[in-house]
C-alpha atoms as a PDB file:
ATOM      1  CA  UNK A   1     -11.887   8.306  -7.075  1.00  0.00           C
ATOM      2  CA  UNK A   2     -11.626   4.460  -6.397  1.00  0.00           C
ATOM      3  CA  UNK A   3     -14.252   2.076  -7.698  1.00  0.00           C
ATOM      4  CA  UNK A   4     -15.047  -1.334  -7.432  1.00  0.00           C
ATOM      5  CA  UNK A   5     -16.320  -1.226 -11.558  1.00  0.00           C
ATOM      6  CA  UNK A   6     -14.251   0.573 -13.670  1.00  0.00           C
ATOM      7  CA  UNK A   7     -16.026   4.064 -14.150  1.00  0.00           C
ATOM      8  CA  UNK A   8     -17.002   4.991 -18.045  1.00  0.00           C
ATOM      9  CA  UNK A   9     -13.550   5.367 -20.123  1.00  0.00           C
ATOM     10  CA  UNK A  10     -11.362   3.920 -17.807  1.00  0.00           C
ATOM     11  CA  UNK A  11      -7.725   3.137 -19.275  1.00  0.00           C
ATOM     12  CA  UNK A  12      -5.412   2.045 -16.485  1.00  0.00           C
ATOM     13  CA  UNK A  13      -1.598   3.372 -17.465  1.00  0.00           C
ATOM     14  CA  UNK A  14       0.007   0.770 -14.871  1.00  0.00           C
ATOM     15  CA  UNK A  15      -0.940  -1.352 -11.638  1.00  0.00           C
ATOM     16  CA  UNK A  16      -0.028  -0.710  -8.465  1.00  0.00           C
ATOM     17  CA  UNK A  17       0.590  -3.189  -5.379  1.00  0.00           C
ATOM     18  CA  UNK A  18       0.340  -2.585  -1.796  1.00  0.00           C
ATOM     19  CA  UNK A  19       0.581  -4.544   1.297  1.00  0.00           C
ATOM     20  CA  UNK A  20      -0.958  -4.402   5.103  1.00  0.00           C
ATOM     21  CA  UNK A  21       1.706  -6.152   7.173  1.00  0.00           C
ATOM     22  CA  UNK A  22       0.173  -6.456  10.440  1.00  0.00           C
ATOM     23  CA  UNK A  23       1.468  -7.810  13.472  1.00  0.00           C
ATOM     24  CA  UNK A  24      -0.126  -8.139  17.321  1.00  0.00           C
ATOM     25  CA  UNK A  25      -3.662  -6.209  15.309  1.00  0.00           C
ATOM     26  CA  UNK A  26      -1.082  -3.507  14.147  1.00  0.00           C
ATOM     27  CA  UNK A  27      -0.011  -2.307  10.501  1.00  0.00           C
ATOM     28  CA  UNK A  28       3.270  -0.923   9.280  1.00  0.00           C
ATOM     29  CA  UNK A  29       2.941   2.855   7.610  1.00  0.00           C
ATOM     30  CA  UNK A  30       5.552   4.699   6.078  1.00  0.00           C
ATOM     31  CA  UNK A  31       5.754   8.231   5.635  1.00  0.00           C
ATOM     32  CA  UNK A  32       6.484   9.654   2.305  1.00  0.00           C
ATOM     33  CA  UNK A  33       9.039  12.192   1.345  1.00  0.00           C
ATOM     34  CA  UNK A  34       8.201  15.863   0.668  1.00  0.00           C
ATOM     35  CA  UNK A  35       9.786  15.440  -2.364  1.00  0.00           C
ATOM     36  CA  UNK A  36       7.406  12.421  -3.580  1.00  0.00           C
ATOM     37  CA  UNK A  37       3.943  12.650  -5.019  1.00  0.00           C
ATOM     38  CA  UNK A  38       1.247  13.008  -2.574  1.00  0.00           C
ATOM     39  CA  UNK A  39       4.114  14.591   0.400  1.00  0.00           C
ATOM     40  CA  UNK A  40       4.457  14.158   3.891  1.00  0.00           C
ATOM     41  CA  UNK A  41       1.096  11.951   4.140  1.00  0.00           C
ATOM     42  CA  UNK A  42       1.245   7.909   5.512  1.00  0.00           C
ATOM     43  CA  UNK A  43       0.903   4.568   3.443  1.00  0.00           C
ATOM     44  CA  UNK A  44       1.526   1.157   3.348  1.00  0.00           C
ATOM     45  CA  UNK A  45       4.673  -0.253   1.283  1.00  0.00           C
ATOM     46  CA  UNK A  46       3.843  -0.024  -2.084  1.00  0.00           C
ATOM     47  CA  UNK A  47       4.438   0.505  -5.589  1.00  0.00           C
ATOM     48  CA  UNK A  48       4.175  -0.332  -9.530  1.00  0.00           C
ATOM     49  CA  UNK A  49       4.161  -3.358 -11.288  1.00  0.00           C
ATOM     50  CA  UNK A  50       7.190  -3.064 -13.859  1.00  0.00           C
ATOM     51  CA  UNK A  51       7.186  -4.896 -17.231  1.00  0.00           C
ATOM     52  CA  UNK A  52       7.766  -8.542 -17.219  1.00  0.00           C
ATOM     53  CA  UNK A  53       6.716  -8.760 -12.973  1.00  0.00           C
ATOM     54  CA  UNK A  54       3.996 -10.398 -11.567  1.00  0.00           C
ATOM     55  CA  UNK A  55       1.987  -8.435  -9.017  1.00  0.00           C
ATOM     56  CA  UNK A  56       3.869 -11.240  -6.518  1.00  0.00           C
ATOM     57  CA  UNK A  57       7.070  -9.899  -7.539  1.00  0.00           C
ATOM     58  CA  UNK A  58       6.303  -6.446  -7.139  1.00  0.00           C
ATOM     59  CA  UNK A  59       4.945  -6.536  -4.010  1.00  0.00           C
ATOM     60  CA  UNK A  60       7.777  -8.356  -2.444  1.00  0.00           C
ATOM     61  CA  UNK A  61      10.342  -6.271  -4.430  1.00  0.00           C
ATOM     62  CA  UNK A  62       8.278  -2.816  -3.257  1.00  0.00           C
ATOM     63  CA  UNK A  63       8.174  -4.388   0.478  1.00  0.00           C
ATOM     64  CA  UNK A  64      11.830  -5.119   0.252  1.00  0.00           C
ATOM     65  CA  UNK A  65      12.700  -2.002  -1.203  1.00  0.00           C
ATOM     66  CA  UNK A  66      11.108  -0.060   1.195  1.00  0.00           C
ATOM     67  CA  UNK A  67      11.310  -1.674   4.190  1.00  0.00           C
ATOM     68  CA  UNK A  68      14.297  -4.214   4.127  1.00  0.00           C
ATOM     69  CA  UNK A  69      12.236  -6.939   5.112  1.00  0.00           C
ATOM     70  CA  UNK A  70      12.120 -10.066   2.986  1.00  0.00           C
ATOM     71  CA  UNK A  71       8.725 -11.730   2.021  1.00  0.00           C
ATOM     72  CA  UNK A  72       7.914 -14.926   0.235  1.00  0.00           C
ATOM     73  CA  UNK A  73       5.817 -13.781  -2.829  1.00  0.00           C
ATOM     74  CA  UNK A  74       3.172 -16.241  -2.264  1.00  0.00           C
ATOM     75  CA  UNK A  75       3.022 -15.049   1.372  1.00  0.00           C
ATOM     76  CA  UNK A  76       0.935 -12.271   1.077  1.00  0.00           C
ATOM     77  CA  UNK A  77      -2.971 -12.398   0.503  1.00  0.00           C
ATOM     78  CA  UNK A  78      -4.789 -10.729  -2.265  1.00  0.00           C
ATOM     79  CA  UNK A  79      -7.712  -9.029  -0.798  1.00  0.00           C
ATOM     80  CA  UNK A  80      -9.351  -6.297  -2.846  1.00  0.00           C
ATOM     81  CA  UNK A  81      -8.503  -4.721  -6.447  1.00  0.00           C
ATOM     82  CA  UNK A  82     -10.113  -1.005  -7.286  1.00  0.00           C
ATOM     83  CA  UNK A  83      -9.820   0.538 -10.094  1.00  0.00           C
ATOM     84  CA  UNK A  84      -8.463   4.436  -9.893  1.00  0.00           C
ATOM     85  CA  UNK A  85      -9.013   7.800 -11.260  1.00  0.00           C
ATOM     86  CA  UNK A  86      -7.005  10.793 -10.712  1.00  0.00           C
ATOM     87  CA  UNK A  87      -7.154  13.500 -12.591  1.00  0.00           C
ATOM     88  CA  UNK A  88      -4.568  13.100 -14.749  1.00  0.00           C
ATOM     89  CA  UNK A  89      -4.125   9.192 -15.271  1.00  0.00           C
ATOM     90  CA  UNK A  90      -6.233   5.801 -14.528  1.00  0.00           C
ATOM     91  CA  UNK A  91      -4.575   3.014 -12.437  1.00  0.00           C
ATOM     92  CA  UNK A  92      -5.693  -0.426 -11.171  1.00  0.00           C
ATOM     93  CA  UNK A  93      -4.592  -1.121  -7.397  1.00  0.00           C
ATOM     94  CA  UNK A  94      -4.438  -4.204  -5.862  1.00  0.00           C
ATOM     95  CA  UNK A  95      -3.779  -4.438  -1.941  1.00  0.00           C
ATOM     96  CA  UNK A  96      -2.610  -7.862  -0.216  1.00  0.00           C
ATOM     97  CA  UNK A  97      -2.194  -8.099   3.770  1.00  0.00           C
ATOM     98  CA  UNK A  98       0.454 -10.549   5.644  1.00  0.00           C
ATOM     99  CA  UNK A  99      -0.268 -11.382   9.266  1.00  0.00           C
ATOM    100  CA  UNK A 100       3.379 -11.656  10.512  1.00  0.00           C
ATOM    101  CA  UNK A 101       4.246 -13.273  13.813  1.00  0.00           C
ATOM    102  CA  UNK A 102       7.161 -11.545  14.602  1.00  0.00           C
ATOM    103  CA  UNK A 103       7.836  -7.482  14.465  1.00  0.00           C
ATOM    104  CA  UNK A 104      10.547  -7.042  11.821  1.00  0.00           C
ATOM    105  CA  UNK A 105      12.934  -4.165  11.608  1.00  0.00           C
ATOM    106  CA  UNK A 106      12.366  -1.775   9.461  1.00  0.00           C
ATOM    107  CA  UNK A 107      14.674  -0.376   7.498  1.00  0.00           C
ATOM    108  CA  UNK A 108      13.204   2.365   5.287  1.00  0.00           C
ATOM    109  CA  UNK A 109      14.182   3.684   2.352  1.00  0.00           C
ATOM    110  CA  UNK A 110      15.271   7.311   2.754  1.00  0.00           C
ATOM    111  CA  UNK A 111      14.802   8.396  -0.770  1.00  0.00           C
ATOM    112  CA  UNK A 112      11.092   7.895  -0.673  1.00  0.00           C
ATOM    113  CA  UNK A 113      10.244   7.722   3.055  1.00  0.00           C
ATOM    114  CA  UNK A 114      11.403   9.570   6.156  1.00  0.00           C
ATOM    115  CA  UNK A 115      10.050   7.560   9.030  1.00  0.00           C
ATOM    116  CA  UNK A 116       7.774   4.595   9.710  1.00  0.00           C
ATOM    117  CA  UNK A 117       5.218   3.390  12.629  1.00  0.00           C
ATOM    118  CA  UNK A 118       3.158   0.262  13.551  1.00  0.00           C
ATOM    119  CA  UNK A 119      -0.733   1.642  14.480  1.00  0.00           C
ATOM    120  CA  UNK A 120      -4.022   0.119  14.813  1.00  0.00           C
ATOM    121  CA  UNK A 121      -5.956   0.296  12.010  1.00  0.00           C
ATOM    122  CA  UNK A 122      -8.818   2.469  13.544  1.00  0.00           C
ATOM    123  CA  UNK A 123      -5.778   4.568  15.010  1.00  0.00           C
ATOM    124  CA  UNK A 124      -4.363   4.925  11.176  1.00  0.00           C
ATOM    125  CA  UNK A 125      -7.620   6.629  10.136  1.00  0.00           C
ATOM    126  CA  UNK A 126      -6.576   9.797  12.540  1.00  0.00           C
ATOM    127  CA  UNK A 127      -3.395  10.580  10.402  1.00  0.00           C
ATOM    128  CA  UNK A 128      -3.111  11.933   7.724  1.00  0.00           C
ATOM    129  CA  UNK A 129      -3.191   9.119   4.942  1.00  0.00           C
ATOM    130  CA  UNK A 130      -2.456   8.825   1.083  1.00  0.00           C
ATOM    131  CA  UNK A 131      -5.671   9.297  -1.235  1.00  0.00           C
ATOM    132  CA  UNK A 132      -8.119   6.406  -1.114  1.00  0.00           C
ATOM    133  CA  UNK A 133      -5.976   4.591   1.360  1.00  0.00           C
ATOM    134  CA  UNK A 134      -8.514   5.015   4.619  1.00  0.00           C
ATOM    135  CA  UNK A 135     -11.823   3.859   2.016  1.00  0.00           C
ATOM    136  CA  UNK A 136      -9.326   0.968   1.995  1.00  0.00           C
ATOM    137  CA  UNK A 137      -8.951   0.685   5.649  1.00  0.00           C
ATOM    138  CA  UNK A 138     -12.516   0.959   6.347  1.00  0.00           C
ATOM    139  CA  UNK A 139     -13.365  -1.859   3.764  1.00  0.00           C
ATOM    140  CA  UNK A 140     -10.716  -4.335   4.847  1.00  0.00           C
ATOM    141  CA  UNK A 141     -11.288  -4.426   8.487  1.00  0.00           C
ATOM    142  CA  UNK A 142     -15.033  -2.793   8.614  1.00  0.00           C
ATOM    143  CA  UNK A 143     -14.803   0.323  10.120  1.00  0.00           C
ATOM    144  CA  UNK A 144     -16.951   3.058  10.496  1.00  0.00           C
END
């Protein structure tokens, strides 16, 4: 469940950032890992904040890390925050987006992804995306 308030009893166990590099009205997905939680589905470079980072750092640590592409940490644009519940923990998400002007390479990270793709956004909503990650879509860029 992703809320804009946290819901009753909420206690976040970490943060989480995540980026929507777009280029030419397209945005970079990566495909997870079976091995990883939530297999096999689609989302955007990501990951947690680790003691002592800023959610700047992360980001462009967790972009870097899983994409080889190197981003200025004041680049990127905050642009929501929700507050999650899964089952078994609480987390606070915060997603950014970067307008690039140039396509970089991407070089993913095999351990936790085994392929990546540029889409539209309405075209990322057919595919089969990580939880709460199209309620994100559909927020950001207003679709149905």
């Amino acid at each position: 469940m992703i809320s804009v308030k946290p819901p009753e009893n909420f206690q976040p166990i970490f943060e989480v950032v995540a980026c929507l590099l777009e280029q030419a009205g397209e945005i970079l997905l990566l495909h997870r890992q079976s091995h990883k939680n939530q297999p096999n589905t689609w989302g955007l470079p990501a990951g947690k904040v680790e003691t002592g980072e800023s959610r700047e750092q992360a980001l462009t640590r967790e972009i870097f890390q899983e994409t080889g592409y190197v981003v200025d940490p004041y680049q990127p644009k905050h642009v929501i925050t929700r507050n999650v519940r899964y089952p078994e923990f609480d987390f606070v998400y915060h997603m950014y987006h970067l307008s690039l002007a140039i396509r970089p390479t991407v070089r993913i990270n095999l351990g936790e992804h085994q392929a990546s793709q540029w889409v539209s956004p309405d075209r990322a909503l057919e595919l089969d995306l990580i939880t709460d990650l199209p309620e994100c879509l559909r927020l950001y860029y207003n679709l149905p």
